[in-house]
Protein backbone atom coordinates (compact mmCIF):
# COMPACT_ATOMS: atom_id res chain seq x y z
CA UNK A 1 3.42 64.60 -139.36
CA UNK A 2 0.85 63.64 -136.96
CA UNK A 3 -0.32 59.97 -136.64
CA UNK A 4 -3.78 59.67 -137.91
CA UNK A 5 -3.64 56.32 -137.93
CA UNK A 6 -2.78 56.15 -134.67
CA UNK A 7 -5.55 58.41 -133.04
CA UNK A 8 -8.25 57.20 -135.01
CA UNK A 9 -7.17 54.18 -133.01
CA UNK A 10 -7.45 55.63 -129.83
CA UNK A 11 -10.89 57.07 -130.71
CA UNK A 12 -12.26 54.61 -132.04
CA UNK A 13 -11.31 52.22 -128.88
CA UNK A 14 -12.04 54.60 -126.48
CA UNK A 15 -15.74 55.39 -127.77
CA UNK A 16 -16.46 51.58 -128.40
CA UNK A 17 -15.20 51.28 -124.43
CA UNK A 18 -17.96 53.81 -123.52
CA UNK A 19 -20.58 52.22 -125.46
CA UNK A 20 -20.22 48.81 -123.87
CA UNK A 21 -20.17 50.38 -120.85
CA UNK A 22 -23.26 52.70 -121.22
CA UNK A 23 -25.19 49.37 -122.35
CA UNK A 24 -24.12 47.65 -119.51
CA UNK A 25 -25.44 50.50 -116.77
CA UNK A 26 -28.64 50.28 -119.20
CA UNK A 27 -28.87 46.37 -119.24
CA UNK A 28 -28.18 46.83 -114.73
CA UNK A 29 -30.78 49.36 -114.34
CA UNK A 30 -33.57 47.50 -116.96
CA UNK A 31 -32.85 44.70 -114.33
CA UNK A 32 -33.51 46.80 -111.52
CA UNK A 33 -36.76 48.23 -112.75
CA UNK A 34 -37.99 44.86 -113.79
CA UNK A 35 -37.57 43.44 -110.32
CA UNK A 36 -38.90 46.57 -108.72
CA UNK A 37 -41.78 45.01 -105.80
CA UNK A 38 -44.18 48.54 -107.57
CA UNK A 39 -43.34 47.93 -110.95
CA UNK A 40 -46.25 49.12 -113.22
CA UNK A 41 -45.27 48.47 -116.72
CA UNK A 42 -48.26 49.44 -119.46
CA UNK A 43 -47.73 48.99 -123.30
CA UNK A 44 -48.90 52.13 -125.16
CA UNK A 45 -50.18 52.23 -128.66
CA UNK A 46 -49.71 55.61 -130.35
CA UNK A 47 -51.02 55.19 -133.75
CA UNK A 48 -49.73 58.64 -134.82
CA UNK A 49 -46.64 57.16 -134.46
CA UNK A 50 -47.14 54.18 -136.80
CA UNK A 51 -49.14 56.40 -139.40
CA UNK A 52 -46.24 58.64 -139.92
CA UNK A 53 -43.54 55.71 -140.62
CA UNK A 54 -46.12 54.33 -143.54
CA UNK A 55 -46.17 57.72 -145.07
């Protein structure tokens, strides 16, 4: 009989290790961007997208 236990385990380690390390490339590259020398950062306001989520 297979272990269940045993590979849930595994999975569940393994995908928790690529989560941690997909936010850590996303925290390194946030840091990159914010200390690029060009950086143009603009805050848009899309009120289509603020109507729907009160519907």
């Amino acid at each position: 009989m297979p272990d269940y236990k045993g590979m849930y385990y595994i999975l569940f380690n393994k995908i928790t290790d690529t989560v941690n390390q997909l936010t850590q490339v996303q925290q390194e590259v946030e840091e990159m961007y914010i200390n690029c020398q060009s950086n143009n950062i603009q805050i848009i306001n899309d009120n289509k997208i603020s109507n729907k989520k009160s519907n």
